[in-house]
PDB file of N, CA and C in Angstrom:
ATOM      1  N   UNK A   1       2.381   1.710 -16.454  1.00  0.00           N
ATOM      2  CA  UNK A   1       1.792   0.756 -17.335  1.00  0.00           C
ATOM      3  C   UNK A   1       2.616   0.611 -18.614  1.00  0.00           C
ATOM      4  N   UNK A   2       3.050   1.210 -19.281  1.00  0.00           N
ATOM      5  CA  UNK A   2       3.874   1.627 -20.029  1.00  0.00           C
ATOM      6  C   UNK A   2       5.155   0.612 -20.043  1.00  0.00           C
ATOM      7  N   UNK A   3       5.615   1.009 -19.149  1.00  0.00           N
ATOM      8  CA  UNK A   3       6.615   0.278 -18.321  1.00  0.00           C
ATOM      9  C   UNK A   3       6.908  -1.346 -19.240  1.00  0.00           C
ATOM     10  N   UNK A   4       5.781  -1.894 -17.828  1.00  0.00           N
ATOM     11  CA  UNK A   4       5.471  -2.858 -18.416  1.00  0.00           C
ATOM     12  C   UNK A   4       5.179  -3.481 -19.561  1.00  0.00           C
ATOM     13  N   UNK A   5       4.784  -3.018 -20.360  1.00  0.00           N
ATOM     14  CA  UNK A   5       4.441  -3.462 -21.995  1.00  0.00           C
ATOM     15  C   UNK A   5       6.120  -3.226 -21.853  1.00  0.00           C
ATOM     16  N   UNK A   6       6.554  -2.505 -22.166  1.00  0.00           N
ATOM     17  CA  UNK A   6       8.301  -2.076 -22.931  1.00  0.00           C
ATOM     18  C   UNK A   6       8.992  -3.410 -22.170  1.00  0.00           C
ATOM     19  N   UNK A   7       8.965  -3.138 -21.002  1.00  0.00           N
ATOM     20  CA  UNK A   7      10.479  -4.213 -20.441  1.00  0.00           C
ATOM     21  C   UNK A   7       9.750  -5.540 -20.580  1.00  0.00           C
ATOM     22  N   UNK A   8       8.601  -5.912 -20.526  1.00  0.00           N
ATOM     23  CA  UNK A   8       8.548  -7.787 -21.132  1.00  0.00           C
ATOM     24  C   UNK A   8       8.180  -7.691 -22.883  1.00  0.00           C
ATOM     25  N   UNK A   9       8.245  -7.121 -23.485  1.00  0.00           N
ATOM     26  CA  UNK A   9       8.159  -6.937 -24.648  1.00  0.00           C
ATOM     27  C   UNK A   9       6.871  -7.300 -25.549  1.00  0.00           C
ATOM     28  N   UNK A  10       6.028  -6.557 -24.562  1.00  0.00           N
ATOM     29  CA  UNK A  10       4.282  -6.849 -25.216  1.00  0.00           C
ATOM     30  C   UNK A  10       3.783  -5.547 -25.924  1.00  0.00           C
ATOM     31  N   UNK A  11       2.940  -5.822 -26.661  1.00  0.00           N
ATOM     32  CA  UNK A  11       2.027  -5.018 -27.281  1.00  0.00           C
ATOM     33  C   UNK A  11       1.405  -4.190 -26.526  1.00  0.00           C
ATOM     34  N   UNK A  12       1.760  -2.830 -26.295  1.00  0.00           N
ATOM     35  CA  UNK A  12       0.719  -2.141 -25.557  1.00  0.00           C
ATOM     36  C   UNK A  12      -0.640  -2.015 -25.872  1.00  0.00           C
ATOM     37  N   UNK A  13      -1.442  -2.476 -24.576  1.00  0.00           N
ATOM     38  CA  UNK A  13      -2.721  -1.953 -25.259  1.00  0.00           C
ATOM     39  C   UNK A  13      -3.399  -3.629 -25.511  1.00  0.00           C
ATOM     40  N   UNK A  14      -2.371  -4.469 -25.760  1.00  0.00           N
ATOM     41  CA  UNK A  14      -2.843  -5.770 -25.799  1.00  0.00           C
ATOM     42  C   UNK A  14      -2.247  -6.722 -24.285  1.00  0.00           C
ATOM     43  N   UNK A  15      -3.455  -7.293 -23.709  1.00  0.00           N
ATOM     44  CA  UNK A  15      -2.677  -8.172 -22.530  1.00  0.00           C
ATOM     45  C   UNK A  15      -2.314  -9.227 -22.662  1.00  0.00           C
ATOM     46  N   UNK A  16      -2.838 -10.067 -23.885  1.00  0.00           N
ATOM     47  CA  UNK A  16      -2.773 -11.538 -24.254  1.00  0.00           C
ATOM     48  C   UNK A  16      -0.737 -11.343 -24.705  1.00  0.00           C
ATOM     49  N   UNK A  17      -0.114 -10.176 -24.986  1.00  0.00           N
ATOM     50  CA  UNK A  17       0.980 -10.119 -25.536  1.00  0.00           C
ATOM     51  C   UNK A  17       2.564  -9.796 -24.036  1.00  0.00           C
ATOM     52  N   UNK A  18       1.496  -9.931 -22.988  1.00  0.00           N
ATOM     53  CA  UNK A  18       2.011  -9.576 -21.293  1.00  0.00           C
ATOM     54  C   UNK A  18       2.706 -11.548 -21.117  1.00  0.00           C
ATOM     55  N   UNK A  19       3.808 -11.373 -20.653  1.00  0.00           N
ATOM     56  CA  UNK A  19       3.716 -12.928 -19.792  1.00  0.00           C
ATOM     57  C   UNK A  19       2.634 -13.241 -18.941  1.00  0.00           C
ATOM     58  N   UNK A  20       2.141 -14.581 -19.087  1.00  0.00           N
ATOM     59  CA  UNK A  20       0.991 -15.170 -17.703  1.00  0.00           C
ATOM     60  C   UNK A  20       1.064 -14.177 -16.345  1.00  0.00           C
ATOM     61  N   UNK A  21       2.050 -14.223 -15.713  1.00  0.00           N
ATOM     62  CA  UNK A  21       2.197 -13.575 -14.654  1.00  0.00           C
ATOM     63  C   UNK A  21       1.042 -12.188 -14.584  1.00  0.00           C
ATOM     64  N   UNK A  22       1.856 -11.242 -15.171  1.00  0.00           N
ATOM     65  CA  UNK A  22       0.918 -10.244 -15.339  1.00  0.00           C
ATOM     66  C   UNK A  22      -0.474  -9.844 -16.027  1.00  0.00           C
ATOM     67  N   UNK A  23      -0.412 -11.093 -16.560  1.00  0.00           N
ATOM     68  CA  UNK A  23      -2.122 -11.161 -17.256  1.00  0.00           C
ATOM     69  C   UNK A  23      -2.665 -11.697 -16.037  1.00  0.00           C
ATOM     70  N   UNK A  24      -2.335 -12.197 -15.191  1.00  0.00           N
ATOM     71  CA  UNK A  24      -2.722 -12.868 -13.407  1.00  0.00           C
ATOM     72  C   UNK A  24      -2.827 -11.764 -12.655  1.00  0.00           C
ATOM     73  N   UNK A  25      -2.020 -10.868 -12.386  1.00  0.00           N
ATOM     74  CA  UNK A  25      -1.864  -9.512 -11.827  1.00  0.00           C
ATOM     75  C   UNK A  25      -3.141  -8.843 -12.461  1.00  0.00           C
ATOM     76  N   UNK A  26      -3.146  -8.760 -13.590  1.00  0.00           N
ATOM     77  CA  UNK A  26      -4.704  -7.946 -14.553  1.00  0.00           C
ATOM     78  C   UNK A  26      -5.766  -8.192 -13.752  1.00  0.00           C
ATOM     79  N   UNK A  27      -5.924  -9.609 -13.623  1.00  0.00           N
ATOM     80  CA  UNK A  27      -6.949 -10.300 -13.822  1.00  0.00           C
ATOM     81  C   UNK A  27      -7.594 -10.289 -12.035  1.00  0.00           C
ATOM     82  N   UNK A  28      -6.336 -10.532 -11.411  1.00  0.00           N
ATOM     83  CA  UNK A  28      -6.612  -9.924  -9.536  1.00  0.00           C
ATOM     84  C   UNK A  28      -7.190  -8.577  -9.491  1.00  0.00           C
ATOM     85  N   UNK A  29      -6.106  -7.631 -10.117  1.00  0.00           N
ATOM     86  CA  UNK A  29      -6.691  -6.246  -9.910  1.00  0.00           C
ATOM     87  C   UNK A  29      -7.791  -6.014 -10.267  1.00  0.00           C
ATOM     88  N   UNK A  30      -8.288  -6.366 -11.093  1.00  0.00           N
ATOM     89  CA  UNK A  30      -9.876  -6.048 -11.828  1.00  0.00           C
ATOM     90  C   UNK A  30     -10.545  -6.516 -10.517  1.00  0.00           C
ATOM     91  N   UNK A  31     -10.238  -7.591  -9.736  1.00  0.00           N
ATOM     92  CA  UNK A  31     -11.507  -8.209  -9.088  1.00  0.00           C
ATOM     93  C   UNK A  31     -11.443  -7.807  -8.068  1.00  0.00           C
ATOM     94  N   UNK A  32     -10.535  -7.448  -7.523  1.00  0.00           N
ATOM     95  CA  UNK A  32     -10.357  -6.484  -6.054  1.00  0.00           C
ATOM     96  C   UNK A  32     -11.031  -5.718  -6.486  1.00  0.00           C
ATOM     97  N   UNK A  33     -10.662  -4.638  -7.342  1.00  0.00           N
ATOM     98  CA  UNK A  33     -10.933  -3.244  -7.646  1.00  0.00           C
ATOM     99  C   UNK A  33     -13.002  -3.524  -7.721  1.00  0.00           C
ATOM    100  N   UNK A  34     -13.201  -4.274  -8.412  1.00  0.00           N
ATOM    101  CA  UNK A  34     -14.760  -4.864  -8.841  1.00  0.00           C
ATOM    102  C   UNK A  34     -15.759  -4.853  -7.076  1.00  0.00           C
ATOM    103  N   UNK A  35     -14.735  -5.864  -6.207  1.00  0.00           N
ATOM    104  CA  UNK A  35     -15.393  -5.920  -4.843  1.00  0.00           C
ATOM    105  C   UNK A  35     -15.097  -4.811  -4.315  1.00  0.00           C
ATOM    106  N   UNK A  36     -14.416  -3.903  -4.388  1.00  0.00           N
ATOM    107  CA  UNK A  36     -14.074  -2.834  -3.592  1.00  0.00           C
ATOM    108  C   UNK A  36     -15.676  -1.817  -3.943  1.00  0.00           C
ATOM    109  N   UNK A  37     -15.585  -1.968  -5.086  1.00  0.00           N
ATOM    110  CA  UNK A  37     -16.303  -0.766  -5.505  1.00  0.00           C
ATOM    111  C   UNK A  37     -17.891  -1.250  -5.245  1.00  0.00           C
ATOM    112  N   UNK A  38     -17.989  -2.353  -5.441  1.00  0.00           N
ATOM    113  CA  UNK A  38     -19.402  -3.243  -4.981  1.00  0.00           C
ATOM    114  C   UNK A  38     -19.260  -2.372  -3.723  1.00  0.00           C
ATOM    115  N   UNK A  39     -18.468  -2.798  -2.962  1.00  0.00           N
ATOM    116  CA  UNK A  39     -18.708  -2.477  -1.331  1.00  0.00           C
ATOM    117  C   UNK A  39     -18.506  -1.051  -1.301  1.00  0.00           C
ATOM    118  N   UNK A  40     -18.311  -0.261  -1.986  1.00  0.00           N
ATOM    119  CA  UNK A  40     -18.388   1.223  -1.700  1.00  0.00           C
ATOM    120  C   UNK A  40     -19.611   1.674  -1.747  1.00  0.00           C
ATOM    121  N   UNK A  41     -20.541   0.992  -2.689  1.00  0.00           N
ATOM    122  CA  UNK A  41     -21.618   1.441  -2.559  1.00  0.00           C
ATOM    123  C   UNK A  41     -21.850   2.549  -3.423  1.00  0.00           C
ATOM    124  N   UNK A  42     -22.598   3.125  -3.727  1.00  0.00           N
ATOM    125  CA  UNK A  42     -23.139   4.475  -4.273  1.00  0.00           C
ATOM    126  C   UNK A  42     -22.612   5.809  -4.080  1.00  0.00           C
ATOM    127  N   UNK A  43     -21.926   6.377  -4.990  1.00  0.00           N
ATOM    128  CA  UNK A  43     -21.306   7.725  -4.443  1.00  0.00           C
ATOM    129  C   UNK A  43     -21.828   8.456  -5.071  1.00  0.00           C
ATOM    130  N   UNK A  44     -21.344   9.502  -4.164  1.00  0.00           N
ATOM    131  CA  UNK A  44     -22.545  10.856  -4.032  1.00  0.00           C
ATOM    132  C   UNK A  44     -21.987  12.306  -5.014  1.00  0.00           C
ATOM    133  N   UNK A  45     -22.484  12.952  -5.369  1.00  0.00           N
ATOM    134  CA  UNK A  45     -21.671  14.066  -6.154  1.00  0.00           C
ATOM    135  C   UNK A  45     -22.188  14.293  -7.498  1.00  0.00           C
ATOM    136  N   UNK A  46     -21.509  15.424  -8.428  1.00  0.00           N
ATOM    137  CA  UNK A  46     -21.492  15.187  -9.726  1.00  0.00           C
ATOM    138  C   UNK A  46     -20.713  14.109 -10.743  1.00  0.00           C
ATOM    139  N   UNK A  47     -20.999  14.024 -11.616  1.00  0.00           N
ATOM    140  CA  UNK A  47     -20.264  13.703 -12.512  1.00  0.00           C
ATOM    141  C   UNK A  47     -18.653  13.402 -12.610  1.00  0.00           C
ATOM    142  N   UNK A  48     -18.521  14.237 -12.228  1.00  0.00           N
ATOM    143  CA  UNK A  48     -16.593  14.683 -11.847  1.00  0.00           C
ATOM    144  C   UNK A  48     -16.357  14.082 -10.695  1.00  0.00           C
ATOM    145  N   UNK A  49     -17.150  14.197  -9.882  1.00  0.00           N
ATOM    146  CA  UNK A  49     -16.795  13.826  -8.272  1.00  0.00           C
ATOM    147  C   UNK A  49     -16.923  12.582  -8.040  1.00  0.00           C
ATOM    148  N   UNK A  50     -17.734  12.139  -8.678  1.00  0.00           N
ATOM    149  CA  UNK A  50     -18.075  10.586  -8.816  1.00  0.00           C
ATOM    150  C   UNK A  50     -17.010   9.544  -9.906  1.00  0.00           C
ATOM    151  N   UNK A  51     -16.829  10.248 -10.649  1.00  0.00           N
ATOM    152  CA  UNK A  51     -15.413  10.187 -11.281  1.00  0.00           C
ATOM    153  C   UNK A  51     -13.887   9.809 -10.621  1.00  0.00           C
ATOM    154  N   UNK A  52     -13.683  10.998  -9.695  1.00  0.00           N
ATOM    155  CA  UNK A  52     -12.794  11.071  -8.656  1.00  0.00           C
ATOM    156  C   UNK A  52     -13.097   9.987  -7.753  1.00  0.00           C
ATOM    157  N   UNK A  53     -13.734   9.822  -7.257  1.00  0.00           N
ATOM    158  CA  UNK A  53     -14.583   9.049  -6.338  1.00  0.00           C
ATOM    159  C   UNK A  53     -14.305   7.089  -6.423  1.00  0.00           C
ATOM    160  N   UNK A  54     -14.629   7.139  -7.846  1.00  0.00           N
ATOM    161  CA  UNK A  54     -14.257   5.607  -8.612  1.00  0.00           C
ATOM    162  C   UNK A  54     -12.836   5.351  -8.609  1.00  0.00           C
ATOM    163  N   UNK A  55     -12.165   6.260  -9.586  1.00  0.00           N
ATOM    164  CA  UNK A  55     -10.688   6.396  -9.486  1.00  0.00           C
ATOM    165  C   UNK A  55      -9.793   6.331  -8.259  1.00  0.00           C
ATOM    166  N   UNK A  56     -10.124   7.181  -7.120  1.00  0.00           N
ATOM    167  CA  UNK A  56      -9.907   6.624  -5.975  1.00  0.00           C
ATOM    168  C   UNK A  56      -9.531   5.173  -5.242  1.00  0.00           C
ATOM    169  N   UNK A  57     -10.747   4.411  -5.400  1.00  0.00           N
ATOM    170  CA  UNK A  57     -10.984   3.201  -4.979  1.00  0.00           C
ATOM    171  C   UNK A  57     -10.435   2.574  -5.717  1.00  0.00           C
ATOM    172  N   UNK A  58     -10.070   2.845  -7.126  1.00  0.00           N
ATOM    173  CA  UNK A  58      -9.212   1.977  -8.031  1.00  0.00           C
ATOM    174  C   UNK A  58      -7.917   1.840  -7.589  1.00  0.00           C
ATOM    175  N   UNK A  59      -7.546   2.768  -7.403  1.00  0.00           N
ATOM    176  CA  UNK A  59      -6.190   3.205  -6.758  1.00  0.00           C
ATOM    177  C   UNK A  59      -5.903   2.559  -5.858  1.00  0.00           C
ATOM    178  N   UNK A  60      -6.672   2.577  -4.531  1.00  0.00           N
ATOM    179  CA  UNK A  60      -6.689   1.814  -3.594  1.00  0.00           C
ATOM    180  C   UNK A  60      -6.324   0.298  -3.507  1.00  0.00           C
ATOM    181  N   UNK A  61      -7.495  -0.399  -4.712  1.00  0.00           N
ATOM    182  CA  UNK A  61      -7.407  -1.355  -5.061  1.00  0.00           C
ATOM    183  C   UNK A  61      -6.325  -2.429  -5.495  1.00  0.00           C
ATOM    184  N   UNK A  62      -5.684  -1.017  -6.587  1.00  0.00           N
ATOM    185  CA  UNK A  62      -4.686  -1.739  -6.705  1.00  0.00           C
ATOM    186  C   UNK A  62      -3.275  -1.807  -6.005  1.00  0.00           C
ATOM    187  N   UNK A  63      -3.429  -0.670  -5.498  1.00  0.00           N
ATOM    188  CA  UNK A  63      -1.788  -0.894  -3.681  1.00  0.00           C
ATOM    189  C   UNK A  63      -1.974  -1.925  -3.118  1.00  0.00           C
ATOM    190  N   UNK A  64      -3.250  -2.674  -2.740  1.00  0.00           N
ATOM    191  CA  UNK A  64      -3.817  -4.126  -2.104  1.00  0.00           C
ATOM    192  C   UNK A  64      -2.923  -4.748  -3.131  1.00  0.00           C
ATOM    193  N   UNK A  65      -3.283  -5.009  -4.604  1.00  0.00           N
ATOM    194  CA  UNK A  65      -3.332  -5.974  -5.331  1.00  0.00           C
ATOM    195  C   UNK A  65      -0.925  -6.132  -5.841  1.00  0.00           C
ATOM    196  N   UNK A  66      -0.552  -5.068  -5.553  1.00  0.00           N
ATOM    197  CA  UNK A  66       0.732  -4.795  -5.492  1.00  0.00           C
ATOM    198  C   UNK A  66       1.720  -5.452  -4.404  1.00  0.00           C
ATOM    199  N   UNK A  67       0.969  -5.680  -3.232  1.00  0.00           N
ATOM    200  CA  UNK A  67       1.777  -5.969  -2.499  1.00  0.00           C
ATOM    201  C   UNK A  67       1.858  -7.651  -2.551  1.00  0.00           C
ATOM    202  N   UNK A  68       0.829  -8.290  -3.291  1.00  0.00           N
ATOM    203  CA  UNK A  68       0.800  -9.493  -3.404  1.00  0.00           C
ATOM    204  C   UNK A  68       1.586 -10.086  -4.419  1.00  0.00           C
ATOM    205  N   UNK A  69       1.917  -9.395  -5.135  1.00  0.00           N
ATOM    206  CA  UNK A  69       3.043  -9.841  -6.204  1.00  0.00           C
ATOM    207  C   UNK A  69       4.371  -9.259  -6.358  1.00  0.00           C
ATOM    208  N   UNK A  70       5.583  -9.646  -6.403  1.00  0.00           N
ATOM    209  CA  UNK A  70       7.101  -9.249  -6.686  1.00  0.00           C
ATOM    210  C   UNK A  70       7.277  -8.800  -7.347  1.00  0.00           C
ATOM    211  N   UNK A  71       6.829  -7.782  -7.851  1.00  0.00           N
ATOM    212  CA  UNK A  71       7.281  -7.002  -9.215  1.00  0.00           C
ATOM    213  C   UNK A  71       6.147  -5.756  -8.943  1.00  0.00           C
TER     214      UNK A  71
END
């Protein structure tokens, strides 16, 4: 993430300061990641595990949302 802010020369931390492109990329990943987790349904565990659990599917989410864009 990092990355990105440095080599297009945005404000970390701010997305409005990202080229269009990747404020498009933002804006996919959130919504994959959003239906994914709709459809996961309720997870089970503590605190931590459920934690892990979210993060996971985020992850997931976004390898989907990676392969759709060149960069």
């Amino acid at each position: 993430m990092k990355d990105l802010y440095r080599e297009t020369g945005g404000k970390r931390g701010d997305r409005t300061t990202l080229p269009a492109e990747a404020q498009k990329a933002y804006m996919v990943g959130e919504t994959v990641a959003t239906h994914d987790l709709k459809q996961a349904g309720k997870f089970d565990g503590n605190q931590q595990q459920v934690n892990r659990q979210i993060e996971g599917t985020v992850k997931d989410s976004s390898k989907k949302v990676r392969k759709l864009f060149p960069w």
